[in-house]
N, C-alpha and C. Protein backbone atom coordinates (compact mmCIF):
# COMPACT_ATOMS: atom_id res chain seq x y z
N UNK A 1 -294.37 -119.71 -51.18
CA UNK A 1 -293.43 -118.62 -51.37
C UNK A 1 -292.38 -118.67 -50.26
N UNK A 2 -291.33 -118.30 -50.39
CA UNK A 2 -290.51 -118.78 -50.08
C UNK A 2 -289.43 -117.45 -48.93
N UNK A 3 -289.69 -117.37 -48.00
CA UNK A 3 -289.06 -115.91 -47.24
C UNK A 3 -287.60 -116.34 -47.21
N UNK A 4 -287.40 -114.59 -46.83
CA UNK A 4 -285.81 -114.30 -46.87
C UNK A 4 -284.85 -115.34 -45.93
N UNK A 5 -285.85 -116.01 -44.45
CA UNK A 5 -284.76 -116.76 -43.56
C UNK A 5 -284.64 -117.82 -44.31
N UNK A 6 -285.63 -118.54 -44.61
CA UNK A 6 -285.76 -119.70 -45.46
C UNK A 6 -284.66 -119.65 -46.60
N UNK A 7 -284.15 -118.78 -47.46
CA UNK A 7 -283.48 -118.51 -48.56
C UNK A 7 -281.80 -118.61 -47.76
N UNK A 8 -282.02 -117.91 -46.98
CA UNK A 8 -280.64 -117.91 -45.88
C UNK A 8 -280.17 -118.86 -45.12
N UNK A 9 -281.09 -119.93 -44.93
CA UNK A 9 -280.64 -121.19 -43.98
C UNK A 9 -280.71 -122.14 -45.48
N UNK A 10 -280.65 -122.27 -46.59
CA UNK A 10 -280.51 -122.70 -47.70
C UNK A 10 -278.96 -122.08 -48.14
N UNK A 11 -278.69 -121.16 -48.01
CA UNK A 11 -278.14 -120.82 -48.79
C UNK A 11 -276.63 -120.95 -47.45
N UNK A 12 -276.78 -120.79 -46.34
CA UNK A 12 -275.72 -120.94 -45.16
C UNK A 12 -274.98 -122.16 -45.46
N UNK A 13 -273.86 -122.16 -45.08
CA UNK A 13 -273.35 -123.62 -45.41
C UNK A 13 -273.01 -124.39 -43.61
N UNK A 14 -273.32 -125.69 -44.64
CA UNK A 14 -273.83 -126.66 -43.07
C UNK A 14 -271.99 -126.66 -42.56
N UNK A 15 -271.84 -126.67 -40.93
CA UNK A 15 -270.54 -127.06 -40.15
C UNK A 15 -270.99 -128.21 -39.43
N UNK A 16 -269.55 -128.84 -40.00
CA UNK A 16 -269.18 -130.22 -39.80
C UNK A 16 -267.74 -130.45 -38.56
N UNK A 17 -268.15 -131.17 -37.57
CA UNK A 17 -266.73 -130.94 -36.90
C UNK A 17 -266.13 -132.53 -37.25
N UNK A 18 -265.08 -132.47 -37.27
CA UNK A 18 -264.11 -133.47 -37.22
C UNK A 18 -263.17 -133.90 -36.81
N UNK A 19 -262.92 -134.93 -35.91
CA UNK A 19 -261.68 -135.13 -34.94
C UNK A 19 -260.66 -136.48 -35.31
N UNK A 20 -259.52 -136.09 -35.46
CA UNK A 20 -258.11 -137.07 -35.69
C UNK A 20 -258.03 -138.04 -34.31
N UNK A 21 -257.63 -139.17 -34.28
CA UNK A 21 -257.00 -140.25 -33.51
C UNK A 21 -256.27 -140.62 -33.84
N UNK A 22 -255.38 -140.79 -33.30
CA UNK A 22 -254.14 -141.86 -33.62
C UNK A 22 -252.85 -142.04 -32.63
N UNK A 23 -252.22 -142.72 -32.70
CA UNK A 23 -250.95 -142.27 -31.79
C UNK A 23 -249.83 -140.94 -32.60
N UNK A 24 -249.08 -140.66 -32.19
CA UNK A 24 -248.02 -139.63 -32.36
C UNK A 24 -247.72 -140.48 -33.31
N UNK A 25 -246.65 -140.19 -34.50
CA UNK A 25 -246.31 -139.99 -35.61
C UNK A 25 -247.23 -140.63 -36.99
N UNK A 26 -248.12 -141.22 -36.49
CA UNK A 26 -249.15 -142.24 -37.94
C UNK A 26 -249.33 -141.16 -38.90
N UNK A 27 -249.19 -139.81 -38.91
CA UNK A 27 -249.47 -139.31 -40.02
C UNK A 27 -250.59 -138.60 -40.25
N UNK A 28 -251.52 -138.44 -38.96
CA UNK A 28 -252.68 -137.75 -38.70
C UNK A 28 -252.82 -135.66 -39.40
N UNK A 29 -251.60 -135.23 -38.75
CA UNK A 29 -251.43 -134.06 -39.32
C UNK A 29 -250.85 -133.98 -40.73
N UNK A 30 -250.55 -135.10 -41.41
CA UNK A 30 -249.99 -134.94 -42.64
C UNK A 30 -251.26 -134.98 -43.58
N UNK A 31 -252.52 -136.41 -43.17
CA UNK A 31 -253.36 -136.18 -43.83
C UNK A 31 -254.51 -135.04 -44.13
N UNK A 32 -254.64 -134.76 -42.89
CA UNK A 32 -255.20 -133.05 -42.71
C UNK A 32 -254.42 -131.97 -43.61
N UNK A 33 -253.11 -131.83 -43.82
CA UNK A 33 -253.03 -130.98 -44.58
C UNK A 33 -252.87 -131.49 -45.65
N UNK A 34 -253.05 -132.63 -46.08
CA UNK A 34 -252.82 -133.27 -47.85
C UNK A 34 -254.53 -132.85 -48.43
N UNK A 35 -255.61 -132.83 -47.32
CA UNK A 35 -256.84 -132.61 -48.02
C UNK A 35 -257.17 -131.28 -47.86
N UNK A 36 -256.53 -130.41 -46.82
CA UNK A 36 -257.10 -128.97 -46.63
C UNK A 36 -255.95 -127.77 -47.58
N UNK A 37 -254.53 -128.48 -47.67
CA UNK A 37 -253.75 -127.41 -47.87
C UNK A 37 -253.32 -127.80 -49.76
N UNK A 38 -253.82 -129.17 -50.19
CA UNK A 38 -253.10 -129.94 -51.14
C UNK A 38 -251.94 -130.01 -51.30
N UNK A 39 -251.18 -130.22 -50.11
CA UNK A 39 -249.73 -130.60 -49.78
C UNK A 39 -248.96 -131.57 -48.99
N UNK A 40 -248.17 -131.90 -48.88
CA UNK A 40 -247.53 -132.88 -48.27
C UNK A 40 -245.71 -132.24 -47.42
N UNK A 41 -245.95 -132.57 -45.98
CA UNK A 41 -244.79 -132.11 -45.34
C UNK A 41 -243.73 -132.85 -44.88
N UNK A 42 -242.59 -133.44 -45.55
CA UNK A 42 -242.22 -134.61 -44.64
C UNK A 42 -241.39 -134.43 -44.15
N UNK A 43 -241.33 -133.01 -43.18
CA UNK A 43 -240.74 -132.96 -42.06
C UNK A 43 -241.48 -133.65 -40.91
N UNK A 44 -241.30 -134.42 -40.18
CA UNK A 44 -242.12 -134.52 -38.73
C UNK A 44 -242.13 -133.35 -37.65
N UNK A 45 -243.42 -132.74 -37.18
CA UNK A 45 -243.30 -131.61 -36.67
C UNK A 45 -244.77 -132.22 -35.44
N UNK A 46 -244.19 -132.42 -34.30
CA UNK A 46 -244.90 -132.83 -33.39
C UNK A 46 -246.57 -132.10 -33.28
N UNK A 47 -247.38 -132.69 -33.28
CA UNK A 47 -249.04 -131.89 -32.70
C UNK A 47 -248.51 -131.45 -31.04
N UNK A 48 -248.77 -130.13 -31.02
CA UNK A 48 -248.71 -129.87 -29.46
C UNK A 48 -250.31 -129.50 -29.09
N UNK A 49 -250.68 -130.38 -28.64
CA UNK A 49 -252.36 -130.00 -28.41
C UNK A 49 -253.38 -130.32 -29.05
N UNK A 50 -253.62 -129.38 -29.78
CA UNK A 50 -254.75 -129.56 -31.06
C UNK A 50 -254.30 -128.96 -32.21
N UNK A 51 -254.67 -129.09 -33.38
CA UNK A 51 -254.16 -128.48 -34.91
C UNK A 51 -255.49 -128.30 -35.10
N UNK A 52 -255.61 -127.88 -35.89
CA UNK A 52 -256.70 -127.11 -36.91
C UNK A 52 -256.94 -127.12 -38.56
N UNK A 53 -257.68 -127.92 -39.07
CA UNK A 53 -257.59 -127.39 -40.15
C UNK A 53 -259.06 -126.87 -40.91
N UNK A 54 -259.14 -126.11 -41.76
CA UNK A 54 -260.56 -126.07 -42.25
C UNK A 54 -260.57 -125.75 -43.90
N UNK A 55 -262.02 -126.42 -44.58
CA UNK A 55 -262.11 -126.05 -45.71
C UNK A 55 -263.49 -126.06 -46.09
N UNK A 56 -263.58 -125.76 -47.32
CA UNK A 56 -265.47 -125.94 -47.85
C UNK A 56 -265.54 -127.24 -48.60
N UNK A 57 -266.72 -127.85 -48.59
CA UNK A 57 -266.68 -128.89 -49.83
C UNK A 57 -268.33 -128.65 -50.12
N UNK A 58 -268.44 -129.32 -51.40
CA UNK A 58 -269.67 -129.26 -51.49
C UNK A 58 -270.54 -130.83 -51.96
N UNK A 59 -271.61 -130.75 -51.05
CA UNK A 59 -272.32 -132.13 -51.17
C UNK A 59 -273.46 -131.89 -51.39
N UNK A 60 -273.88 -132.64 -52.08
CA UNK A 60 -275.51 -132.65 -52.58
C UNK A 60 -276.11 -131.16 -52.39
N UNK A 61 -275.09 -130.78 -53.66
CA UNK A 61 -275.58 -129.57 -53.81
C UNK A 61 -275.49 -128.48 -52.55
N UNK A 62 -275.02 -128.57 -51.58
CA UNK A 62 -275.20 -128.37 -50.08
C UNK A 62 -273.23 -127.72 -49.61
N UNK A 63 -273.04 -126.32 -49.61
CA UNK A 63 -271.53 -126.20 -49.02
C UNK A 63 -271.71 -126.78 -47.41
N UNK A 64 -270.31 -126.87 -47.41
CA UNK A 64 -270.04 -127.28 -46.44
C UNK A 64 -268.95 -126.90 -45.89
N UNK A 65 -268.86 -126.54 -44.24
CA UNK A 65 -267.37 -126.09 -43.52
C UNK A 65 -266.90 -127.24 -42.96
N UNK A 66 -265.94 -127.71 -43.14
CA UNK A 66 -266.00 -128.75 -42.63
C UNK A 66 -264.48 -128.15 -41.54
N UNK A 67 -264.56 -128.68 -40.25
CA UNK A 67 -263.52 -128.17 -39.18
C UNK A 67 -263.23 -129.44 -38.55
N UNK A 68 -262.08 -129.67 -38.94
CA UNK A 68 -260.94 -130.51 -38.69
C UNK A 68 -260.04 -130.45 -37.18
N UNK A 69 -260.25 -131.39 -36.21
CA UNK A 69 -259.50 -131.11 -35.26
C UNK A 69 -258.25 -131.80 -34.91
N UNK A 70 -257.45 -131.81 -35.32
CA UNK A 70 -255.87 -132.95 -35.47
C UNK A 70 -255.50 -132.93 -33.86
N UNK A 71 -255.97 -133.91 -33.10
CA UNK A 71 -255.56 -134.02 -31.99
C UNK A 71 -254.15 -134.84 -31.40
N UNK A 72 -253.50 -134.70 -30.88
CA UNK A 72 -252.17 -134.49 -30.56
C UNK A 72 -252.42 -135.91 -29.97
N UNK A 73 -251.10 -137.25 -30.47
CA UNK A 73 -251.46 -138.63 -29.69
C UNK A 73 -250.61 -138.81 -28.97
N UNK A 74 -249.45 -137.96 -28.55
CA UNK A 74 -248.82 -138.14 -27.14
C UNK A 74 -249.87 -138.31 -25.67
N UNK A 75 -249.34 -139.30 -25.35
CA UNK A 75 -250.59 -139.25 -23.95
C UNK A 75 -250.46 -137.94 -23.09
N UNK A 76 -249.09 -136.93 -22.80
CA UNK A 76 -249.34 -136.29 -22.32
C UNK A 76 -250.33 -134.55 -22.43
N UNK A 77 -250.98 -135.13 -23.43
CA UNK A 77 -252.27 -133.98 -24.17
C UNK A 77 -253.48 -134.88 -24.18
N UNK A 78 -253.45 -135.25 -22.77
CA UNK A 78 -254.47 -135.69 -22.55
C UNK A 78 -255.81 -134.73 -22.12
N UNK A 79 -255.16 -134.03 -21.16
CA UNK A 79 -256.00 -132.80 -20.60
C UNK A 79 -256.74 -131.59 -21.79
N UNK A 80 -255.77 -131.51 -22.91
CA UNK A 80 -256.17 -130.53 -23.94
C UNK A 80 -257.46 -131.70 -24.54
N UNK A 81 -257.24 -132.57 -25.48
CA UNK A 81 -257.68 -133.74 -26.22
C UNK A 81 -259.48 -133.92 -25.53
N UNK A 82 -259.30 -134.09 -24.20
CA UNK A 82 -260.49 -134.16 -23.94
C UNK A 82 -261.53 -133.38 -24.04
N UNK A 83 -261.19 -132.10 -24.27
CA UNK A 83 -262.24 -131.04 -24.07
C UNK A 83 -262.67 -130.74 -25.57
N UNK A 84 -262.51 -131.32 -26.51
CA UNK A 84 -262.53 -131.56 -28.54
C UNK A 84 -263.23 -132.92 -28.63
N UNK A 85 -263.36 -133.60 -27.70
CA UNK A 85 -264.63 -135.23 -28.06
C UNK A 85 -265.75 -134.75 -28.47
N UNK A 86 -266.31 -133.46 -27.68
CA UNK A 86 -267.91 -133.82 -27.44
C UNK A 86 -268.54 -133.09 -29.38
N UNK A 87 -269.43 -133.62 -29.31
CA UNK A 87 -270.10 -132.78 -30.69
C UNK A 87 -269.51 -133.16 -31.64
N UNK A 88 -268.67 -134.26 -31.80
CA UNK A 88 -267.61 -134.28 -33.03
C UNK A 88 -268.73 -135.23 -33.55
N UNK A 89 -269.23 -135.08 -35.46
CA UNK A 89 -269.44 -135.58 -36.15
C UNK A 89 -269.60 -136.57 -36.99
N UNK A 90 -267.62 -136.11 -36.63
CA UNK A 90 -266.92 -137.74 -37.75
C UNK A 90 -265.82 -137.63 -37.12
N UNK A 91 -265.07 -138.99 -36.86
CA UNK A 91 -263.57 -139.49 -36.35
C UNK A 91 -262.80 -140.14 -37.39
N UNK A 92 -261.66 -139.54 -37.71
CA UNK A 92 -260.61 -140.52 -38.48
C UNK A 92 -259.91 -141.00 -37.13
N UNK A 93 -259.99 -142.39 -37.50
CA UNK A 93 -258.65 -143.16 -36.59
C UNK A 93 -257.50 -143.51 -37.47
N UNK A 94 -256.89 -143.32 -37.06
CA UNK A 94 -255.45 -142.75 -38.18
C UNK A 94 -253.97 -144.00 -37.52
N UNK A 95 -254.25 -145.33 -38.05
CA UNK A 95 -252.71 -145.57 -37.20
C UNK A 95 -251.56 -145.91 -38.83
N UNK A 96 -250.38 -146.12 -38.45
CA UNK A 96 -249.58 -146.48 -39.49
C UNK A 96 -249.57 -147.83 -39.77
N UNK A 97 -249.33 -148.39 -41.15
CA UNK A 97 -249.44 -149.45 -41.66
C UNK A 97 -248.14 -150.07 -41.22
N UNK A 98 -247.25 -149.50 -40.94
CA UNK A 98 -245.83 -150.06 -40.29
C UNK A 98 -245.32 -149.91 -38.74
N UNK A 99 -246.41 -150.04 -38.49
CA UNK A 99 -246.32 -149.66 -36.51
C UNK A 99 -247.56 -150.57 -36.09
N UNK A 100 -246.84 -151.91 -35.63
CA UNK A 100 -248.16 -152.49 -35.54
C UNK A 100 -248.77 -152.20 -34.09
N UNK A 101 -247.87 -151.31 -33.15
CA UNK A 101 -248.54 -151.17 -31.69
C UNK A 101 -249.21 -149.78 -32.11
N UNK A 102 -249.14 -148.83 -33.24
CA UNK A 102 -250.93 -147.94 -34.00
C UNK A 102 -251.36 -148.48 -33.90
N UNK A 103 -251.52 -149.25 -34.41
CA UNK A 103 -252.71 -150.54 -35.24
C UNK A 103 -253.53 -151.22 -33.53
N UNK A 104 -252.70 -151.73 -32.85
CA UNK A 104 -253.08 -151.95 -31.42
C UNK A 104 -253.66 -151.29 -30.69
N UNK A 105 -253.35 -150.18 -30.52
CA UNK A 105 -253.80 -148.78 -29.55
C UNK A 105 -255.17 -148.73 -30.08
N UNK A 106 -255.89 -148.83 -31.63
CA UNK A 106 -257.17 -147.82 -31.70
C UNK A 106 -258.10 -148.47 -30.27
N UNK A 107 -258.44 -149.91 -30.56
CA UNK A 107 -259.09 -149.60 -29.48
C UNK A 107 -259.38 -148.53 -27.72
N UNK A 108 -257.91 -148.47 -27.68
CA UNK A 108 -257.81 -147.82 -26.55
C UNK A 108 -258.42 -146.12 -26.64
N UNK A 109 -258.32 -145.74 -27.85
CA UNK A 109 -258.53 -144.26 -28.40
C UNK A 109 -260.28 -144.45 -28.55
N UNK A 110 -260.58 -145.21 -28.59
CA UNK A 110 -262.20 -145.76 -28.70
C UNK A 110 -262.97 -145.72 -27.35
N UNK A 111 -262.07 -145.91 -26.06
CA UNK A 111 -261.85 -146.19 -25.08
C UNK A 111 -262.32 -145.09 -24.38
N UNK A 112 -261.14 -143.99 -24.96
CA UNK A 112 -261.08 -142.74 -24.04
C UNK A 112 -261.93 -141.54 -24.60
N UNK A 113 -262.59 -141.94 -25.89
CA UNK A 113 -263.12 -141.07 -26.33
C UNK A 113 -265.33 -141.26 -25.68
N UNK A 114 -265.06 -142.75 -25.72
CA UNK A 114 -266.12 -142.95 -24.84
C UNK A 114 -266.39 -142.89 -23.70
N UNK A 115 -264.95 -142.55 -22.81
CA UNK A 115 -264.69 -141.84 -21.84
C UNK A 115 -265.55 -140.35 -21.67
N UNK A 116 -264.71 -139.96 -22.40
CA UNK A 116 -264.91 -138.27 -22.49
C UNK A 116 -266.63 -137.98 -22.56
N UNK A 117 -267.37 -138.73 -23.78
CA UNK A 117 -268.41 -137.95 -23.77
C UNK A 117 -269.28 -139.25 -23.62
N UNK A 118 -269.45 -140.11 -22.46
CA UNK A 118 -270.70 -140.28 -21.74
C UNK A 118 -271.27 -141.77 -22.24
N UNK A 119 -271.25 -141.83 -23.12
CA UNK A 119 -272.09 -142.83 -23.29
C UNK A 119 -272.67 -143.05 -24.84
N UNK A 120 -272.20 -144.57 -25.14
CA UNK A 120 -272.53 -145.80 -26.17
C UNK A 120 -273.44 -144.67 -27.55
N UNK A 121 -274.97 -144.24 -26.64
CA UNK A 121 -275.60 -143.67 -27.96
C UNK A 121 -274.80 -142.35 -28.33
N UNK A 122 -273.93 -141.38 -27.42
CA UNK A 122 -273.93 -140.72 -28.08
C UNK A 122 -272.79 -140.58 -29.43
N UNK A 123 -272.11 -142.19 -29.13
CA UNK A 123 -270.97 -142.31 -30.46
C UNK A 123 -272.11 -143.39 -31.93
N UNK A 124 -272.97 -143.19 -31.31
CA UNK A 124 -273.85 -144.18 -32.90
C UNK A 124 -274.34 -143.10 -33.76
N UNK A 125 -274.10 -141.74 -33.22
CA UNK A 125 -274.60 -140.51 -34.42
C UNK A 125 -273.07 -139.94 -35.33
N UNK A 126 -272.08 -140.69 -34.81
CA UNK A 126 -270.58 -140.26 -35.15
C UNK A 126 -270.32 -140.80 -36.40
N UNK A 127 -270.07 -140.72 -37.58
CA UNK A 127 -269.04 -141.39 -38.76
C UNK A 127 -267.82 -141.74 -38.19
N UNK A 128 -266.97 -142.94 -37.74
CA UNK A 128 -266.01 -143.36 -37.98
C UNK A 128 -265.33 -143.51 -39.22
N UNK A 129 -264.17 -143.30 -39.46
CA UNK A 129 -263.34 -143.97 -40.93
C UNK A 129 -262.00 -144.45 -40.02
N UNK A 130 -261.45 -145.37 -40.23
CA UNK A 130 -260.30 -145.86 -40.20
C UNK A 130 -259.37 -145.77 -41.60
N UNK A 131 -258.08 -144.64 -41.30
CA UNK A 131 -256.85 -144.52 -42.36
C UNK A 131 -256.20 -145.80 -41.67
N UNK A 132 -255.69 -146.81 -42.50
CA UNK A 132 -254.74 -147.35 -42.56
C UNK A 132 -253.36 -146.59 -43.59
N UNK A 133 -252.83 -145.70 -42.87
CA UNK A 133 -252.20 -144.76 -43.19
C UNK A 133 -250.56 -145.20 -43.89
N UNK A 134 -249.73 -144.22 -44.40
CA UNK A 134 -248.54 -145.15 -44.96
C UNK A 134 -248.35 -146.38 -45.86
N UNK A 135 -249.62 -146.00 -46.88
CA UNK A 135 -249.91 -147.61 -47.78
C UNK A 135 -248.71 -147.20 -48.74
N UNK A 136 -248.02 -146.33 -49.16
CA UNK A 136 -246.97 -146.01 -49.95
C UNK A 136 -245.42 -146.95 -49.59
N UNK A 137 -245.41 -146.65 -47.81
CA UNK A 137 -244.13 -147.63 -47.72
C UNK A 137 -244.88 -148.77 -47.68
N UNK A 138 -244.70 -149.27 -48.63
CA UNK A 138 -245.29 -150.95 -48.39
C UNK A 138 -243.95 -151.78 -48.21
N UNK A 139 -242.63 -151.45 -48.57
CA UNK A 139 -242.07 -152.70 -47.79
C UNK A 139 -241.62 -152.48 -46.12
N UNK A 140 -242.59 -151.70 -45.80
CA UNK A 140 -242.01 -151.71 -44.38
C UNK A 140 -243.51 -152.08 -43.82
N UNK A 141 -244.63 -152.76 -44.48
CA UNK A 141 -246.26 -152.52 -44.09
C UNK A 141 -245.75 -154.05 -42.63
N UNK A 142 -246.39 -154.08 -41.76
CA UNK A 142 -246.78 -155.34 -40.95
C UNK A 142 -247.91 -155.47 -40.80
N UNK A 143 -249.18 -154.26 -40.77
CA UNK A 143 -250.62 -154.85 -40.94
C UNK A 143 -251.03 -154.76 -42.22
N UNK A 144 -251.30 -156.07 -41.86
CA UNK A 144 -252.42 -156.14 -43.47
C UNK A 144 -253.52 -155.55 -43.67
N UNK A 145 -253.90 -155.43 -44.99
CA UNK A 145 -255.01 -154.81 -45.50
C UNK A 145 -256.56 -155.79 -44.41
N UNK A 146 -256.23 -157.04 -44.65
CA UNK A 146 -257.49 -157.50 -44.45
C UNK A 146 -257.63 -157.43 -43.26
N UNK A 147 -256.63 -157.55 -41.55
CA UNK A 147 -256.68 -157.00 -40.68
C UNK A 147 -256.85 -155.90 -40.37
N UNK A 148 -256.98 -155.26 -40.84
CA UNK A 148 -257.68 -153.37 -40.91
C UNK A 148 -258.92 -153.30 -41.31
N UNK A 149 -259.25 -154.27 -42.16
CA UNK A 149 -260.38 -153.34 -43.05
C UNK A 149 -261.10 -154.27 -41.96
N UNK A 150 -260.89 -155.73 -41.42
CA UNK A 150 -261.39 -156.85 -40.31
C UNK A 150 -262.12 -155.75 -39.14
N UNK A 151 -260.97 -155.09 -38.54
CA UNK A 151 -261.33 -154.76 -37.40
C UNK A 151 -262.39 -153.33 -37.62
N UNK A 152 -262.24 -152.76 -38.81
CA UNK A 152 -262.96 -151.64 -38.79
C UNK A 152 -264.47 -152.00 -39.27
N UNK A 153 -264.49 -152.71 -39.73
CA UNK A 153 -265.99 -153.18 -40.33
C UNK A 153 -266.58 -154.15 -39.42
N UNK A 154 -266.36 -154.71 -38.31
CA UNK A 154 -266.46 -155.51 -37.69
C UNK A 154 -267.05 -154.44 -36.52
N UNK A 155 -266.74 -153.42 -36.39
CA UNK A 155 -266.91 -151.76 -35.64
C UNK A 155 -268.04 -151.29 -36.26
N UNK A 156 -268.51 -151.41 -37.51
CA UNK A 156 -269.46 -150.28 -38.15
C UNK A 156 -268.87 -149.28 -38.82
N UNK A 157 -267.64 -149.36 -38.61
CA UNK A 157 -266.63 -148.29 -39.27
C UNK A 157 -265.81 -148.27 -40.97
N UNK A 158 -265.90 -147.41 -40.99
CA UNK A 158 -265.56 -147.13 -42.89
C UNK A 158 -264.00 -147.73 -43.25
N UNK A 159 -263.56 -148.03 -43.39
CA UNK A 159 -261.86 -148.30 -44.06
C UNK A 159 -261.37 -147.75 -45.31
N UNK A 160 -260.27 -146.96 -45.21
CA UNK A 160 -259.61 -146.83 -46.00
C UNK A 160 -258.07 -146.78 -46.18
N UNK A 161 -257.55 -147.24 -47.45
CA UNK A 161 -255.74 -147.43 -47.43
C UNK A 161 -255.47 -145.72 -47.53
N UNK A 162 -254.95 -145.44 -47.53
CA UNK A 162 -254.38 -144.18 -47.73
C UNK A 162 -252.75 -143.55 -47.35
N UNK A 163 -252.12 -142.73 -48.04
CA UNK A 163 -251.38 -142.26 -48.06
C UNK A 163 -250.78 -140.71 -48.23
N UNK A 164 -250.80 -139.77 -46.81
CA UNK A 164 -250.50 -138.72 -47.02
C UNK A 164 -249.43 -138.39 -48.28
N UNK A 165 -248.68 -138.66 -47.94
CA UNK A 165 -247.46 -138.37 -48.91
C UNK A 165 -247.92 -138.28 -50.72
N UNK A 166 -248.52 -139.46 -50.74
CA UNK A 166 -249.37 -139.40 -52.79
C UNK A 166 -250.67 -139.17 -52.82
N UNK A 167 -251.31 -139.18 -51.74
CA UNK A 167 -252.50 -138.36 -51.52
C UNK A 167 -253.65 -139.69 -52.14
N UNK A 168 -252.93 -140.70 -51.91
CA UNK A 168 -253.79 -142.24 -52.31
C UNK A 168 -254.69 -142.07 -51.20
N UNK A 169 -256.44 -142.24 -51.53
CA UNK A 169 -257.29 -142.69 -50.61
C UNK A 169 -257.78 -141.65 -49.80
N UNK A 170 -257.05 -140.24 -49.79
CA UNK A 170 -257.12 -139.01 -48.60
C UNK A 170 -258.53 -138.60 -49.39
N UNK A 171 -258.80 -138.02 -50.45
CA UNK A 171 -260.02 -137.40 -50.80
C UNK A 171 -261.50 -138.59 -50.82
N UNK A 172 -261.32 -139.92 -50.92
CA UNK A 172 -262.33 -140.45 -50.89
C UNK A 172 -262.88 -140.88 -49.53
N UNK A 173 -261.74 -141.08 -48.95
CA UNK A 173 -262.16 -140.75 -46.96
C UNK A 173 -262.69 -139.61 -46.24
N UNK A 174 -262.39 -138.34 -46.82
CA UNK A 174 -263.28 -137.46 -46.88
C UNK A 174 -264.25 -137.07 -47.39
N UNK A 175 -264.64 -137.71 -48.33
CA UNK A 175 -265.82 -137.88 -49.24
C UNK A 175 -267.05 -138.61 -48.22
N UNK A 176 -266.35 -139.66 -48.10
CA UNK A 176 -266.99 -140.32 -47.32
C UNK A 176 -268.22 -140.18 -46.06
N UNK A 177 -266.83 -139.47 -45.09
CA UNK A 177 -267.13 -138.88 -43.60
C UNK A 177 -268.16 -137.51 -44.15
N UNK A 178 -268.26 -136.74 -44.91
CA UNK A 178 -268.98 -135.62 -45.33
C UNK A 178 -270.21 -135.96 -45.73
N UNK A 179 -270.55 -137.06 -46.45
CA UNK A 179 -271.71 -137.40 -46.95
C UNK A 179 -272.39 -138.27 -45.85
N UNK A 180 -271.71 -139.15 -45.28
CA UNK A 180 -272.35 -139.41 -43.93
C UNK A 180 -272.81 -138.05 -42.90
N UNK A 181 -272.28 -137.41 -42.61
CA UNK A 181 -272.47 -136.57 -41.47
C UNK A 181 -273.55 -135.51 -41.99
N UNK A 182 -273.81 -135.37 -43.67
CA UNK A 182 -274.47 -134.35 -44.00
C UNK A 182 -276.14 -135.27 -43.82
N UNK A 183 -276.93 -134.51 -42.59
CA UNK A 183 -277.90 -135.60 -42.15
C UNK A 183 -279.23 -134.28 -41.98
């Protein structure tokens, strides 16, 4: 038989945190709001700090909050950025398909995030996904598909093409990171 807490921690929905990488303009805050708001902004409007986004989804039968942290890739939000590593779940690394020094940097964002919180095991409980972001402008792409999907799987990490703007690839990368993290 089955008591009231028991019915209530069933019935609570699990929180999921989630943190953005990328450098400044790849498109990090665009994809956050293409999956939380079902929209697309193409104004460029700088991250000052941290962004926020949140929504429910539901997995295996199971809601879910999932809290989105769009962290700001100017280096000088460095000081904010650090104090949003620890406890994070799942990481999108987010660079543009037409900026091949994005594409360069993740490691370094791999870098500082293993900085921040300590040590090797505590990023093997994390979901990575890599957006290869901007698959829409393709005549302006310089990394290739197979150099992306190379370096991310070569990591342990998920790949996907995606495109804020047509919303190509945004819901199955979140699909993704949710069903991993729901543990």
């Amino acid at each position: 038989m089955e008591t009231n807490l028991q019915k209530r921690r069933e019935t609570k929905s699990l929180r999921v945190k989630v943190i953005s990488l990328g450098n400044a303009e790849v498109g990090k805050s665009c994809i956050i709001k293409r999956y939380c708001e079902k929209r697309f902004v193409p104004k460029y409007l700088a991250t000052i700090g941290i962004d926020y986004g949140v929504t429910k989804v539901q997995v295996r039968d199971r809601e879910m909050k999932v809290n989105i942290f769009d962290m700001a890739g100017h280096p000088f939000f460095y000081e904010v950025r650090n104090e949003f590593y620890k406890d994070s779940q799942g990481v999108i690394l987010v660079y543009d398909v037409g900026l091949k020094e994005s594409f360069d940097s993740l490691d370094g964002w791999l870098d500082e995030m293993k900085q921040e919180i300590g040590s090797q095991t505590n990023m093997e409980n994390i979901v990575f996904v890599v957006c290869a972001n901007k698959v829409d402008l393709a005549k302006r792409r310089v990394v290739d598909e197979s150099e992306g999907r190379l370096w991310a799987e070569s990591r342990g990490f998920f790949y996907f093409e995606t495109s804020a703007q047509s919303g190509e690839g945004i819901n199955e990368m979140f699909q993704v990171n949710f069903s991993c993290t729901d543990r």
